[in-house]
Structure formats: C-alpha cells, structure tokens
C-alpha atoms as a PDB file:
ATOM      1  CA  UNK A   1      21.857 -35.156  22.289  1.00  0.00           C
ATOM      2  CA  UNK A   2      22.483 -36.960  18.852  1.00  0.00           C
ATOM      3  CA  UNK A   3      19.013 -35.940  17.404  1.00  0.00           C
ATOM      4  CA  UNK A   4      20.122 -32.505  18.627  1.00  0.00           C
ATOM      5  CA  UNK A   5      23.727 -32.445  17.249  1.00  0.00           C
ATOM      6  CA  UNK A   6      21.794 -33.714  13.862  1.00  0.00           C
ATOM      7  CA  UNK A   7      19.417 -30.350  13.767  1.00  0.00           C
ATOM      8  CA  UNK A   8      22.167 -28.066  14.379  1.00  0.00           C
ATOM      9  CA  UNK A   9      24.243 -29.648  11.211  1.00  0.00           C
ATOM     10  CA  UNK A  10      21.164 -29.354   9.198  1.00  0.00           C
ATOM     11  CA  UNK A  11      20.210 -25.467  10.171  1.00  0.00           C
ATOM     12  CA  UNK A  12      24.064 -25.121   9.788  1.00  0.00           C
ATOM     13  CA  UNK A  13      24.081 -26.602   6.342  1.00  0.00           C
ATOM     14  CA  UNK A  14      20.698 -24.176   5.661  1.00  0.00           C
ATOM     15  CA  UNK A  15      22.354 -21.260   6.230  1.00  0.00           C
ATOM     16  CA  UNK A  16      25.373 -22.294   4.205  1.00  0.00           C
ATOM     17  CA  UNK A  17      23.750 -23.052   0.914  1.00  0.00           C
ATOM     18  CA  UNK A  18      21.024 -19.816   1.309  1.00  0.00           C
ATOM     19  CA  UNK A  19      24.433 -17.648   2.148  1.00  0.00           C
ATOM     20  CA  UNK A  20      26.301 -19.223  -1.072  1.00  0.00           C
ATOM     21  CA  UNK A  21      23.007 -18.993  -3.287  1.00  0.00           C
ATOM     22  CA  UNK A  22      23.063 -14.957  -2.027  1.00  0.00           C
ATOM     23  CA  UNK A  23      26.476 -14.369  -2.951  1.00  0.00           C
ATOM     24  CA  UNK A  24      25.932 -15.997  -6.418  1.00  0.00           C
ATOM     25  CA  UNK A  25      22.754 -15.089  -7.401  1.00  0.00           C
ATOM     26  CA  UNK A  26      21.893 -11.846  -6.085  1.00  0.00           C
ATOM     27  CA  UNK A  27      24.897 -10.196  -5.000  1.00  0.00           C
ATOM     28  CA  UNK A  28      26.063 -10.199  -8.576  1.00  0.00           C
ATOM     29  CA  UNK A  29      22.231  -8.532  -9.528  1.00  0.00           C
ATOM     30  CA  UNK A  30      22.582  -6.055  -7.437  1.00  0.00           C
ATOM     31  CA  UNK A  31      26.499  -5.249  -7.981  1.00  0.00           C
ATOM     32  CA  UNK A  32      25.276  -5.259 -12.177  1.00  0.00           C
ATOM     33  CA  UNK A  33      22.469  -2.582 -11.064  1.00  0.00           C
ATOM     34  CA  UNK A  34      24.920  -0.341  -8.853  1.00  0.00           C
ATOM     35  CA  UNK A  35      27.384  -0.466 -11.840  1.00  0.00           C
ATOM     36  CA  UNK A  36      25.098   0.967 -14.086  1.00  0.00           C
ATOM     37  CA  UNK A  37      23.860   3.312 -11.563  1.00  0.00           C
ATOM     38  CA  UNK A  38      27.301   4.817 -11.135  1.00  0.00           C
ATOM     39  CA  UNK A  39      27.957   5.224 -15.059  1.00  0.00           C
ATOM     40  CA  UNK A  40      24.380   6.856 -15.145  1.00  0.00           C
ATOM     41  CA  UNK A  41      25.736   9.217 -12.220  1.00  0.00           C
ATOM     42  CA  UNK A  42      29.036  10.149 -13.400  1.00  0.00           C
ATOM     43  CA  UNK A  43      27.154  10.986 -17.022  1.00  0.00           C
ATOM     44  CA  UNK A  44      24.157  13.341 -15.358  1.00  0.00           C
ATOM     45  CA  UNK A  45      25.498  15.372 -12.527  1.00  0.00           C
ATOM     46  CA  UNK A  46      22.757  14.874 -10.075  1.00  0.00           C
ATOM     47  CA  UNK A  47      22.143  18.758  -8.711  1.00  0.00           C
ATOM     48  CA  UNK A  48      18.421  20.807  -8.100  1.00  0.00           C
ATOM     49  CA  UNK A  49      19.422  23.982  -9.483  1.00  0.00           C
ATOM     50  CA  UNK A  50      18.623  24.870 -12.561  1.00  0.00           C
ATOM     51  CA  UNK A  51      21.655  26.197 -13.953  1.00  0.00           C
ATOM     52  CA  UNK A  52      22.367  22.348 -13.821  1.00  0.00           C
ATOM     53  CA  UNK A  53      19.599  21.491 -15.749  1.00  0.00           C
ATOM     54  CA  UNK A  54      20.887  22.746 -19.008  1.00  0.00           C
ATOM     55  CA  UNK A  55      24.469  21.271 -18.253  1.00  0.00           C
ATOM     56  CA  UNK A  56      23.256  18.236 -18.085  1.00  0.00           C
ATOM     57  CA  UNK A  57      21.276  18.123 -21.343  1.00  0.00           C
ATOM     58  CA  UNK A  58      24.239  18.507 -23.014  1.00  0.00           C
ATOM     59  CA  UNK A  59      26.225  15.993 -21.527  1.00  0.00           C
ATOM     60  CA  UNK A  60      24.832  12.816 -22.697  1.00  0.00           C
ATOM     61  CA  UNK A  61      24.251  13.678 -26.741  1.00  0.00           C
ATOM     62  CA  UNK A  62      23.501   9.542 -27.113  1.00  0.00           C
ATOM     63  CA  UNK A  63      21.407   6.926 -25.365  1.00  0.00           C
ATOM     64  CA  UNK A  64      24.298   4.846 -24.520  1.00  0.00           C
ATOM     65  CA  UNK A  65      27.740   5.821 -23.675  1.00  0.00           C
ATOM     66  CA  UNK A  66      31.420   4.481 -24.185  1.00  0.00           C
ATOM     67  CA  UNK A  67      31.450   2.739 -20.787  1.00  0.00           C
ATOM     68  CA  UNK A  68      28.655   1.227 -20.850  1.00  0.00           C
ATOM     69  CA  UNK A  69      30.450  -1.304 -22.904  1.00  0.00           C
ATOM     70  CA  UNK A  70      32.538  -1.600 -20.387  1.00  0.00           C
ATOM     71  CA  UNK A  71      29.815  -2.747 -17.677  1.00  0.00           C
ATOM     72  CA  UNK A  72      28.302  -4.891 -20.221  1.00  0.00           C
ATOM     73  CA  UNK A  73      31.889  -7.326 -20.584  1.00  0.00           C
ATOM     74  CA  UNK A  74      31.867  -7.340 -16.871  1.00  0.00           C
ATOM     75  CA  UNK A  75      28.039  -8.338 -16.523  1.00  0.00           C
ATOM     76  CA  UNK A  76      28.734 -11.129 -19.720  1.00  0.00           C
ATOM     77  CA  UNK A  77      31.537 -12.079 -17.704  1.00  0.00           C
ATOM     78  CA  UNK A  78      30.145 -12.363 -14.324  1.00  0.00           C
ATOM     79  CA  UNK A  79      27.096 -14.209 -15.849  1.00  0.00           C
ATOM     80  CA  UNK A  80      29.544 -16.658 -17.260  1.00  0.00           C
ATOM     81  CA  UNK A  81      31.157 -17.303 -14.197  1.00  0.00           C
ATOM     82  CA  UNK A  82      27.578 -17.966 -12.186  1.00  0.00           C
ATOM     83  CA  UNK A  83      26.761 -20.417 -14.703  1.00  0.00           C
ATOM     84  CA  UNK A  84      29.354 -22.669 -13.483  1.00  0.00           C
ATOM     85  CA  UNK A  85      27.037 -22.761 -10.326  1.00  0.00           C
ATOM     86  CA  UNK A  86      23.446 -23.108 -12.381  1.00  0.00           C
ATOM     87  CA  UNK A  87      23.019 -26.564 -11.835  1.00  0.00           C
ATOM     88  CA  UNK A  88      23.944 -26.664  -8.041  1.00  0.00           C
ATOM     89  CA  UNK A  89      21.744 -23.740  -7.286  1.00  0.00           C
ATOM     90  CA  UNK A  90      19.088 -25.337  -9.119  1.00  0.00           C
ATOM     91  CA  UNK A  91      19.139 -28.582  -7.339  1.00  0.00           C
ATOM     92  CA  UNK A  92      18.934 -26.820  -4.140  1.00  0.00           C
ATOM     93  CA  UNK A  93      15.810 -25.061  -5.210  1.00  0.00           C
ATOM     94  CA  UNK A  94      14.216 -28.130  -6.010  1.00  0.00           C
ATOM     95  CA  UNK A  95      15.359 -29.469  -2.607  1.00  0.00           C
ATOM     96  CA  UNK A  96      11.751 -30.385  -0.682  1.00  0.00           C
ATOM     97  CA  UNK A  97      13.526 -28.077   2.411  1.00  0.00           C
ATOM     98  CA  UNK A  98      13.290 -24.692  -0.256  1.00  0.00           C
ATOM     99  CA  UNK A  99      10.400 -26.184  -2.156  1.00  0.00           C
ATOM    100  CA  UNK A 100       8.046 -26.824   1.357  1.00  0.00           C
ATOM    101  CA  UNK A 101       4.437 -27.531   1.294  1.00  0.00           C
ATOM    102  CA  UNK A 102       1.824 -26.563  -0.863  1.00  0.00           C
ATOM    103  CA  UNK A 103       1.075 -22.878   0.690  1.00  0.00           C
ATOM    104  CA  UNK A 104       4.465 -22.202   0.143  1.00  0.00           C
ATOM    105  CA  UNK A 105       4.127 -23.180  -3.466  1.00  0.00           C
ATOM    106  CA  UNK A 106       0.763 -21.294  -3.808  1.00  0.00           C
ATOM    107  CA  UNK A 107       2.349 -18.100  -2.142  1.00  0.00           C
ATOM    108  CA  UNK A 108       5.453 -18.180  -5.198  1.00  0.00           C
ATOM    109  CA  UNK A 109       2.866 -18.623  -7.493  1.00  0.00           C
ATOM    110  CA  UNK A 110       1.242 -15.420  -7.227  1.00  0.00           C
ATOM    111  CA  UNK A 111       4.335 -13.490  -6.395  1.00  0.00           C
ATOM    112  CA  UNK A 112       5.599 -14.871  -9.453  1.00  0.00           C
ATOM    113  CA  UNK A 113       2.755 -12.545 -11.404  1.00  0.00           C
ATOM    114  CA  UNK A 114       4.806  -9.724 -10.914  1.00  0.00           C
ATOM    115  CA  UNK A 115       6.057  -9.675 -14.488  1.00  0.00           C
ATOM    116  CA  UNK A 116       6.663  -7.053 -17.677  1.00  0.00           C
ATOM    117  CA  UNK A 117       2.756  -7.114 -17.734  1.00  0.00           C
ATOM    118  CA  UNK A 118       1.093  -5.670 -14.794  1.00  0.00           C
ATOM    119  CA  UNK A 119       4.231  -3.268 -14.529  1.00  0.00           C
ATOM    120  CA  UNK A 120       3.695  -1.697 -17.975  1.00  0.00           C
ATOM    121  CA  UNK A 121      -0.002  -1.670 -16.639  1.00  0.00           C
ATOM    122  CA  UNK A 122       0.701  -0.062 -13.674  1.00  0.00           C
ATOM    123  CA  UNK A 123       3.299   2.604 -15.260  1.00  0.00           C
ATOM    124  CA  UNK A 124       0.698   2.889 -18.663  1.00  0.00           C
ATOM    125  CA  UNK A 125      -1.723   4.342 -15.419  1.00  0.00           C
ATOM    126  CA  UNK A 126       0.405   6.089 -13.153  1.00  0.00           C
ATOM    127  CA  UNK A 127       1.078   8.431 -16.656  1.00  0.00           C
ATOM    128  CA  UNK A 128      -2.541   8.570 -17.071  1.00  0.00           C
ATOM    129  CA  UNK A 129      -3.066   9.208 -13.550  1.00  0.00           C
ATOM    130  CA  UNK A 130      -0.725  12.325 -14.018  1.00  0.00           C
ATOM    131  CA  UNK A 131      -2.077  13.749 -17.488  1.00  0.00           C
ATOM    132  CA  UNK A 132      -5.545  13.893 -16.351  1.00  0.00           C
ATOM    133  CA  UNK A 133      -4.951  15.386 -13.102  1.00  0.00           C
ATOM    134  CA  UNK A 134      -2.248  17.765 -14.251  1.00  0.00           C
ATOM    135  CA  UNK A 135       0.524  16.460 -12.100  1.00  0.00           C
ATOM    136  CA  UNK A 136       3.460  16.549 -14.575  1.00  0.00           C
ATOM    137  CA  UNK A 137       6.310  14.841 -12.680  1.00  0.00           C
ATOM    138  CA  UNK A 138       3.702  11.579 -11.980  1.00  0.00           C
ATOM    139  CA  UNK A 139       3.025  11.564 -15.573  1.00  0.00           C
ATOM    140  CA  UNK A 140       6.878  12.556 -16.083  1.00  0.00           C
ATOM    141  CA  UNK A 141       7.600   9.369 -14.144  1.00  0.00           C
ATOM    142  CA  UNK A 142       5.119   7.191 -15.639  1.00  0.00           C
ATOM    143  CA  UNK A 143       6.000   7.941 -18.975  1.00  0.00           C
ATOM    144  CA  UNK A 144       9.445   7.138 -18.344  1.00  0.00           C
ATOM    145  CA  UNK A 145       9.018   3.699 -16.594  1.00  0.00           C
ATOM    146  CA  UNK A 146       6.774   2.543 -19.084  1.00  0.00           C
ATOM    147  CA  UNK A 147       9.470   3.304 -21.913  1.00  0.00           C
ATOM    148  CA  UNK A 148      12.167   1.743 -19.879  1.00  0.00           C
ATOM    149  CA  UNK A 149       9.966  -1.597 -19.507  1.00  0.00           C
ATOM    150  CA  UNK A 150       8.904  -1.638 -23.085  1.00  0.00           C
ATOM    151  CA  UNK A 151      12.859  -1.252 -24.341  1.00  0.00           C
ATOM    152  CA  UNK A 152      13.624  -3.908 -22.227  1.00  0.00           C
ATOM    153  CA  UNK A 153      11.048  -6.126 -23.010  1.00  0.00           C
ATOM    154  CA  UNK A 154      11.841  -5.809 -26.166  1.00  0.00           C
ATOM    155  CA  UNK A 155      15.542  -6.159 -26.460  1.00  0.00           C
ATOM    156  CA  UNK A 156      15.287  -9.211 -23.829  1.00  0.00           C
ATOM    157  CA  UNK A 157      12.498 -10.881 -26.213  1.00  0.00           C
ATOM    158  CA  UNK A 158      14.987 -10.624 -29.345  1.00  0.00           C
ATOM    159  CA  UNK A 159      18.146 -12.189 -27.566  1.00  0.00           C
ATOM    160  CA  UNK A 160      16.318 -14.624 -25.644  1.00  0.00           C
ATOM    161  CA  UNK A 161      14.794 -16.239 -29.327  1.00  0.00           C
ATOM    162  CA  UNK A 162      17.963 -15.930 -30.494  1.00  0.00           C
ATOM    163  CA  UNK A 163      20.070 -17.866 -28.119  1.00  0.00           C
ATOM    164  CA  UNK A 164      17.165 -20.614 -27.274  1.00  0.00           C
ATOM    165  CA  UNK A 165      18.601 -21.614 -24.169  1.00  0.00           C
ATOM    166  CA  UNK A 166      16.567 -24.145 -22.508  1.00  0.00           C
ATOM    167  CA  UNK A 167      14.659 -23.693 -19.368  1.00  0.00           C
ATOM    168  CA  UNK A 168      15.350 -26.071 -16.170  1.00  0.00           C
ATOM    169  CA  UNK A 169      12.543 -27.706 -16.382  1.00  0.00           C
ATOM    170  CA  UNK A 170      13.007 -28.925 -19.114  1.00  0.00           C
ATOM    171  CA  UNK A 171      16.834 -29.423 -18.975  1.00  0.00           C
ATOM    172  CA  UNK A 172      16.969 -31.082 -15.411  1.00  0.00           C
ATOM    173  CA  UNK A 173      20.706 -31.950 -15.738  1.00  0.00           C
ATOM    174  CA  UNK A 174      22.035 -29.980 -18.363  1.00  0.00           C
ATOM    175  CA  UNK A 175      22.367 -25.835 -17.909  1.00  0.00           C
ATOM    176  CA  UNK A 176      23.890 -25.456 -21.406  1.00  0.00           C
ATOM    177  CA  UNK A 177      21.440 -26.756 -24.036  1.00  0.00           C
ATOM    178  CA  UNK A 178      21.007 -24.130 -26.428  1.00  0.00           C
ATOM    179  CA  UNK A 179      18.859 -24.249 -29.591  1.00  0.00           C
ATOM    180  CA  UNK A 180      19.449 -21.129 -31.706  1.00  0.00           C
ATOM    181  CA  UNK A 181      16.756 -19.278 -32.925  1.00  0.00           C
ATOM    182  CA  UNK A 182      13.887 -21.321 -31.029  1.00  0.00           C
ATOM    183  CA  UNK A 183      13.670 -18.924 -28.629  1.00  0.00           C
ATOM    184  CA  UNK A 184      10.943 -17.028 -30.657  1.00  0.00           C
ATOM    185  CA  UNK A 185       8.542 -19.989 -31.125  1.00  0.00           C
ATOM    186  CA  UNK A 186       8.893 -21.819 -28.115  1.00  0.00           C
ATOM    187  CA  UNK A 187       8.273 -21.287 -24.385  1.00  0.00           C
ATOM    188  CA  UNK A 188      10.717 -23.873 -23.177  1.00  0.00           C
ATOM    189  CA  UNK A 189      13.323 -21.870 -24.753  1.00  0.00           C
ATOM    190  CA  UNK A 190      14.108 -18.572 -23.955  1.00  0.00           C
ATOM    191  CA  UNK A 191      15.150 -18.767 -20.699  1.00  0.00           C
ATOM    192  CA  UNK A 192      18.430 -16.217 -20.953  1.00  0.00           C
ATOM    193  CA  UNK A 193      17.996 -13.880 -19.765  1.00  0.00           C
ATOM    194  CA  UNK A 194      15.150 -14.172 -17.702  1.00  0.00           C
ATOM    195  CA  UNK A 195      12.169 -11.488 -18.730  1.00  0.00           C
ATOM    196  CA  UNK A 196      11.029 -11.165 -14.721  1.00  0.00           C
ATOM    197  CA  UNK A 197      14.262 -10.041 -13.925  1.00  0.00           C
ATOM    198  CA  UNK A 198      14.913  -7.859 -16.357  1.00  0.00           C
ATOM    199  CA  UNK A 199      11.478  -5.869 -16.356  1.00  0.00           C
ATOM    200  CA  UNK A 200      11.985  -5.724 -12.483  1.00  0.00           C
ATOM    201  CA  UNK A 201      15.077  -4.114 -12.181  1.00  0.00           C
ATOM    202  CA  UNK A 202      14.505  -1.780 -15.505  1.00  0.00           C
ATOM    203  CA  UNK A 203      11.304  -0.280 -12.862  1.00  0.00           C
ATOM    204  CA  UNK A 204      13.471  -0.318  -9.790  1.00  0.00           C
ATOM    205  CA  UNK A 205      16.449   1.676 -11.960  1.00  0.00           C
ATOM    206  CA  UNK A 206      14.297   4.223 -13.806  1.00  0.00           C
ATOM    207  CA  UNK A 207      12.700   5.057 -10.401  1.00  0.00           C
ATOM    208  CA  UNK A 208      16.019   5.319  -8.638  1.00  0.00           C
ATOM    209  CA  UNK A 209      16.962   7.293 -11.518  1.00  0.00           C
ATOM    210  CA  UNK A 210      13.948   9.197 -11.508  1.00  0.00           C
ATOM    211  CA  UNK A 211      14.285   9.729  -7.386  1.00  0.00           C
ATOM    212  CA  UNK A 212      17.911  11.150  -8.100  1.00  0.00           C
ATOM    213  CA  UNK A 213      17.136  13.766 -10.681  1.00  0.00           C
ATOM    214  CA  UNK A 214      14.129  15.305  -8.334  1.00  0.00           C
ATOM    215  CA  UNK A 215      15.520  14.392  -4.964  1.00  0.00           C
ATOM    216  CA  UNK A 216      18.970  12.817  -4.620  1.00  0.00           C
ATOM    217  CA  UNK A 217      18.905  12.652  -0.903  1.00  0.00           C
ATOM    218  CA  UNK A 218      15.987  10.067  -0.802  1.00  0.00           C
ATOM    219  CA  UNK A 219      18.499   7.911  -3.008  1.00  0.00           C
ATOM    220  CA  UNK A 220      19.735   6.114  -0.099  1.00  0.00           C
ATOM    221  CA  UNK A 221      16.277   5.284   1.475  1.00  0.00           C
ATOM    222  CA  UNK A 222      14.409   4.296  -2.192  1.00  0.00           C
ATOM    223  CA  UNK A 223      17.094   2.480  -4.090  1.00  0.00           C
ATOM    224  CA  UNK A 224      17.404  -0.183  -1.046  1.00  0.00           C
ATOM    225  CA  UNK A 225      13.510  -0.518  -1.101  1.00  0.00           C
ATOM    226  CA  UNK A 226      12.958  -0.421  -4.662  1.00  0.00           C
ATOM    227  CA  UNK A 227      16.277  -3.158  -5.392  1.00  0.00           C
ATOM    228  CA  UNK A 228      14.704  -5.658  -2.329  1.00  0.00           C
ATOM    229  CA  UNK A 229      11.600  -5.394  -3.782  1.00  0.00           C
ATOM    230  CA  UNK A 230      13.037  -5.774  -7.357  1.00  0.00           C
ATOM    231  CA  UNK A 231      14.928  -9.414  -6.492  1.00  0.00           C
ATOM    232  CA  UNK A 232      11.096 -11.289  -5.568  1.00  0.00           C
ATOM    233  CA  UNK A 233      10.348 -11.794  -9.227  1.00  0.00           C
ATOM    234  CA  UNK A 234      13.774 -13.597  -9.983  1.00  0.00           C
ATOM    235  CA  UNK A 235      13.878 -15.725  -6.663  1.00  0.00           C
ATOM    236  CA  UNK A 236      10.312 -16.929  -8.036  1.00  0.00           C
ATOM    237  CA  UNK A 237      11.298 -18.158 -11.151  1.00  0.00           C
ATOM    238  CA  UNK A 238      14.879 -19.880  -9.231  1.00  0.00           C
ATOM    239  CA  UNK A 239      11.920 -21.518  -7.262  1.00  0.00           C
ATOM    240  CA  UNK A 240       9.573 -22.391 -10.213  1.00  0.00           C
ATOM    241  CA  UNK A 241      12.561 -23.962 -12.068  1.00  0.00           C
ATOM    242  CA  UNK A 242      11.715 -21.435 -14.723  1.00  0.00           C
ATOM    243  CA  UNK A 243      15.299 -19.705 -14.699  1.00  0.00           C
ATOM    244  CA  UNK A 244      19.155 -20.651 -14.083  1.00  0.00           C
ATOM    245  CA  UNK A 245      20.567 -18.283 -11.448  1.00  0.00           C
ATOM    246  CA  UNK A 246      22.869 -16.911 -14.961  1.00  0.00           C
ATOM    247  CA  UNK A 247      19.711 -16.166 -16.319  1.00  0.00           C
ATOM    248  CA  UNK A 248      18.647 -13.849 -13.258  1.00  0.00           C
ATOM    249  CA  UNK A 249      22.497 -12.430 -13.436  1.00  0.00           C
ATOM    250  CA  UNK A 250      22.154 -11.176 -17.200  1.00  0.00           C
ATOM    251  CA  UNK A 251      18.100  -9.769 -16.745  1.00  0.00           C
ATOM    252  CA  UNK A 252      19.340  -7.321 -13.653  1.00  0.00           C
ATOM    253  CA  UNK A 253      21.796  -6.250 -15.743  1.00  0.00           C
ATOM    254  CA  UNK A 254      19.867  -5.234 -18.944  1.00  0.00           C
ATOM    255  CA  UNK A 255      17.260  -4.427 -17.018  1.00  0.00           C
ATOM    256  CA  UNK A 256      19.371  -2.378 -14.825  1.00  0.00           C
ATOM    257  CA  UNK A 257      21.267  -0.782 -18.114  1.00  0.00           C
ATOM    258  CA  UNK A 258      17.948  -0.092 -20.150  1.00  0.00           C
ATOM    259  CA  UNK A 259      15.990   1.342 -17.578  1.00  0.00           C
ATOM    260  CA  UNK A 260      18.956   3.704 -16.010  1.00  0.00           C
ATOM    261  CA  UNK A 261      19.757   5.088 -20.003  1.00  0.00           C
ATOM    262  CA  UNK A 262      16.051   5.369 -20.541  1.00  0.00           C
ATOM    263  CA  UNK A 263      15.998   8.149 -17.711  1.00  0.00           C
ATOM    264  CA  UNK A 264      19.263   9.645 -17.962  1.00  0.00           C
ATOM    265  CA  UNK A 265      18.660  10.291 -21.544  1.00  0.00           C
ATOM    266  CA  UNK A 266      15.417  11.742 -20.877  1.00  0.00           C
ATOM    267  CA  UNK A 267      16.719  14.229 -18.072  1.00  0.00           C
ATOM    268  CA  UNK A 268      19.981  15.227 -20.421  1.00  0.00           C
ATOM    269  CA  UNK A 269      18.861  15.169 -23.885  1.00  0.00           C
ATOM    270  CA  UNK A 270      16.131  17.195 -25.962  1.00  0.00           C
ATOM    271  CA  UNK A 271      12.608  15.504 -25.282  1.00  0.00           C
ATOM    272  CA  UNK A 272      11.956  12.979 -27.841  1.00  0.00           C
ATOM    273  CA  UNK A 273       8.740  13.550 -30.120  1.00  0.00           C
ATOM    274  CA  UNK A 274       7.100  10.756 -28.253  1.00  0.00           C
ATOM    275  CA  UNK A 275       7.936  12.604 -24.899  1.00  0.00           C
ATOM    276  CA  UNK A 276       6.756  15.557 -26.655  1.00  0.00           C
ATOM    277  CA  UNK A 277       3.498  14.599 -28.079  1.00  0.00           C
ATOM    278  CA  UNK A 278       2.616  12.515 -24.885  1.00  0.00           C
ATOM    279  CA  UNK A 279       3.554  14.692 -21.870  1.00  0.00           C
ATOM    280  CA  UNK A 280       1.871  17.603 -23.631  1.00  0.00           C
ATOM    281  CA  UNK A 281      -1.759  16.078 -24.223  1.00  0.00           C
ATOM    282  CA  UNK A 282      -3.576  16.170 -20.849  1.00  0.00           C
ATOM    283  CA  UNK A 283      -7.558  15.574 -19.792  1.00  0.00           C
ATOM    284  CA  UNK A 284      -9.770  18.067 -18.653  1.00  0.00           C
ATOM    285  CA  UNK A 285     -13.152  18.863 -17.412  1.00  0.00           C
ATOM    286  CA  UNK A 286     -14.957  20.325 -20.445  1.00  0.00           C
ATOM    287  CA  UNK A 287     -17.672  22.365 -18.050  1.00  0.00           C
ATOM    288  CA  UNK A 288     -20.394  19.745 -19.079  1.00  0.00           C
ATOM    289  CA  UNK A 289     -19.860  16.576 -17.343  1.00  0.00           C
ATOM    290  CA  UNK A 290     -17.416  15.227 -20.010  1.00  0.00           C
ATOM    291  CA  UNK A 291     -13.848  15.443 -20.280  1.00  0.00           C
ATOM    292  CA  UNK A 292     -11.574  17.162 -22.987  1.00  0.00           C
ATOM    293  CA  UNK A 293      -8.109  16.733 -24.130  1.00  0.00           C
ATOM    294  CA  UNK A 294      -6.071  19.645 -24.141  1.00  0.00           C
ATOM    295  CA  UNK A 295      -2.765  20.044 -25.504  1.00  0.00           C
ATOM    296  CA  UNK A 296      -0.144  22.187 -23.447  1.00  0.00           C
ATOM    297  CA  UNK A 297       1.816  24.130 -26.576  1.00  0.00           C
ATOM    298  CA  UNK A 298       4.862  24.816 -23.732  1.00  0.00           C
ATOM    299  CA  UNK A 299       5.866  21.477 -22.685  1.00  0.00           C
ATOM    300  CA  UNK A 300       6.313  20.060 -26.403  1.00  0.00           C
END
C-alpha cells in the first residue's frame, strides 16, 4: 500500500510540473503567435472575392504596423516574466525522469534537426517545385515562407550577438549571464532568443497566413496542426539544455511577428521586385529534352 501511495505522489507530482512547464513555456508561445495573428487579421480583411483583393492592397502601405508595437511590449514583457521560472524549468528538464534513457535522448536528437536550415531547404524547393511545374500559388507559397525564414533568421542572428546571453549549458545556475556583443563569435552565447523557435513558428505563421488569404475556413483545422507541430523544435532545445524557456517565449514571438508581416504584406501591398522577378521566371520543356526558362511578362 505504501509503495503504492509513493507512485501515485510521484505520477501526481509528474503531471504537476509538465502542467506548470505548459502554462509557462508554451502557452505564452502560442498566445505571442495568436496575437500576431489577430493584428495580421484585423490589417488584411480575409475575404475570396476579388473586389477584396484590391481593398486589401491598400490597407497595409508598410511592413509593420502601429500595433505591432504594441504586441511586441507584451511579448518583452511576458518573456520577462517567464524568466523568473528559467532556472526551475531547466532543472526539471535535466531531471533523469524528462531526460530517460538513451533512445529517448537519440529520438530529441534528430527531432532537434528541424532548424532554419532544412526549412529554408524545404521552402527554397517547394518554390522550385511550383515555377517549374507552373503551379503559381505552390511557388506563391514557397516564395513567401522562404522570405519569412530568411527575415527571421536574420533579425534573430543580429539580436542574439548582441545581447550574448549565455546558454544553460554553460550557465548551469545562473539564467542571466549576459556578455554583450559575443553573441556573434561564440556558440555558447546567443541563446535569446532561441533560432529553432523562431524559424518554426515564422513557417507555421506564414502558412496560416498563407491558408487564410486562399482558404480561411481551413484556418481552424491548419493553424492547430501547423502550431503543434511548430512547438517540437523548442521543447528539443528545453531538453538539450540549449535554451531557457524565455528564450523559446521571445523566438515564437518574432518568429510569429516576421513570418505573419512577411505574408500580409505580400497579399496587401504592390509585389516587391524580388516577388516580381522571381514568381515571373518559370522552367519549361524546350521541345528537345532540355529545359528553358521562360519569363511570364503578366505576373511581374
């Protein structure tokens, strides 16, 4: 009965910390993401018609817009307030309970691989996939992710050098060692904000976004797909010790603010000259067994 009583406290005491390292860690991600979802909304009225289509160009004549500075103090602030919490989420992740045995470890370690790299990859072909076979709303969407993931890689590369906050690894005890400016020449680091985080959820928002333009009924059945499978690459890095859980907090969000502007800009401003040049160069069979570029003169 004792040995019993003892394995009920311990699942109890499971589910507590998993249901308090949820509410900290990826409830706030996923409130940051729906924030900037809603601003993207209320800018682009999402509609089919056409007679839409031209509204909306002319509603959003900048990439970002006045509340997004809004969302932005709310995100700093609610990534200040999870940092109070780093170092107790942390030691539970090292706990040997989340850690487990060494299939466990092997299993985060490839899931972990699902970084800015192989996304870029993977939206760098789904746009090639579309120019060469003519479908323009693949390419469309391609083109689009892969600008959102490049912005954000960018932007979260420049203020993690910058700030230099050190990784848990190699700050065991101490979630607010910072070393400005180190960020750029050192690994151990640039842990704020974390770059897996931040190139998921810039994917999962631009194809939300990207969903909502072209079908805003499948909204509700993509963005809860496309947001689960955004939070695997953060949990990872909780695991690895590679992130604190305020680092997660503060890559949804930029990820989630870079990758929704990306596409709402796209879908309510002029096409850039890089949208231009690119979605109007497609492949073609040349008649010969070889392929040709051709250049469509009424999509630039």
């Amino acid at each position: 009965m004792k040995r019993r009583m003892h394995r009920l406290v311990f699942w109890n005491m499971r589910l507590r910390d998993w249901a308090f390292t949820a509410c900290l860690l990826l409830v706030p991600s996923l409130l940051s993401a729906q924030a900037v979802a809603a601003t993207s909304e209320s800018v682009a009225v999402t509609s089919g018609a056409h007679a839409d289509t031209a509204r909306r160009r002319a509603t959003q004549k900048t990439f970002f817009v006045k509340r997004d500075l809004a969302v932005a103090g709310v995100a700093v602030a609610t990534s200040g307030a999870v940092s109070a919490f780093d170092l107790r989420i942390a030691h539970w992740a090292r706990s040997p309970g989340v850690q487990g045995d060494s299939s466990r470890h092997d299993l985060v370690e490839q899931l972990t691989r699902a970084n800015e790299t192989p996304m870029m990859l993977a939206a760098l072909a789904t746009y090639g996939v579309g120019r060469v076979a003519g479908l323009h709303t693949t390419a469309d969407v391609g083109l689009h992710t892969l600008e959102a993931l490049v912005l954000t890689t960018g932007v979260s590369q420049v203020v993690r050098g910058v700030l230099g906050r050190t990784r848990p690894r190699a700050s065991l005890e101490d979630p607010f060692r910072f070393k400005p400016f180190s960020g750029f020449s050192g690994f151990e680091t640039r842990s704020y904000p974390s770059l897996h985080t931040a190139a998921s959820f810039a994917a999962a928002t631009a194809l939300v976004g990207e969903v909502r333009e072209r079908r805003p009924g499948a909204v509700k059945v993509a963005a809860p797909l496309l947001y689960t499978a955004a939070l695997v690459p953060p949990l990872t890095r909780i695991y690895l010790d590679q992130h604190w859980s305020s680092d997660i907090v503060a890559g949804a969000f930029v990820g989630a603010l870079l990758g929704s502007r990306v596409v709402s800009y796209a879908h309510s401003h002029r096409r850039t000259r890089l949208d231009r040049a690119l979605l109007a160069v497609s492949a073609a069979p040349d008649g010969r067994g070889g392929m040709m570029l051709v250049v469509d003169l009424t999509r630039r």
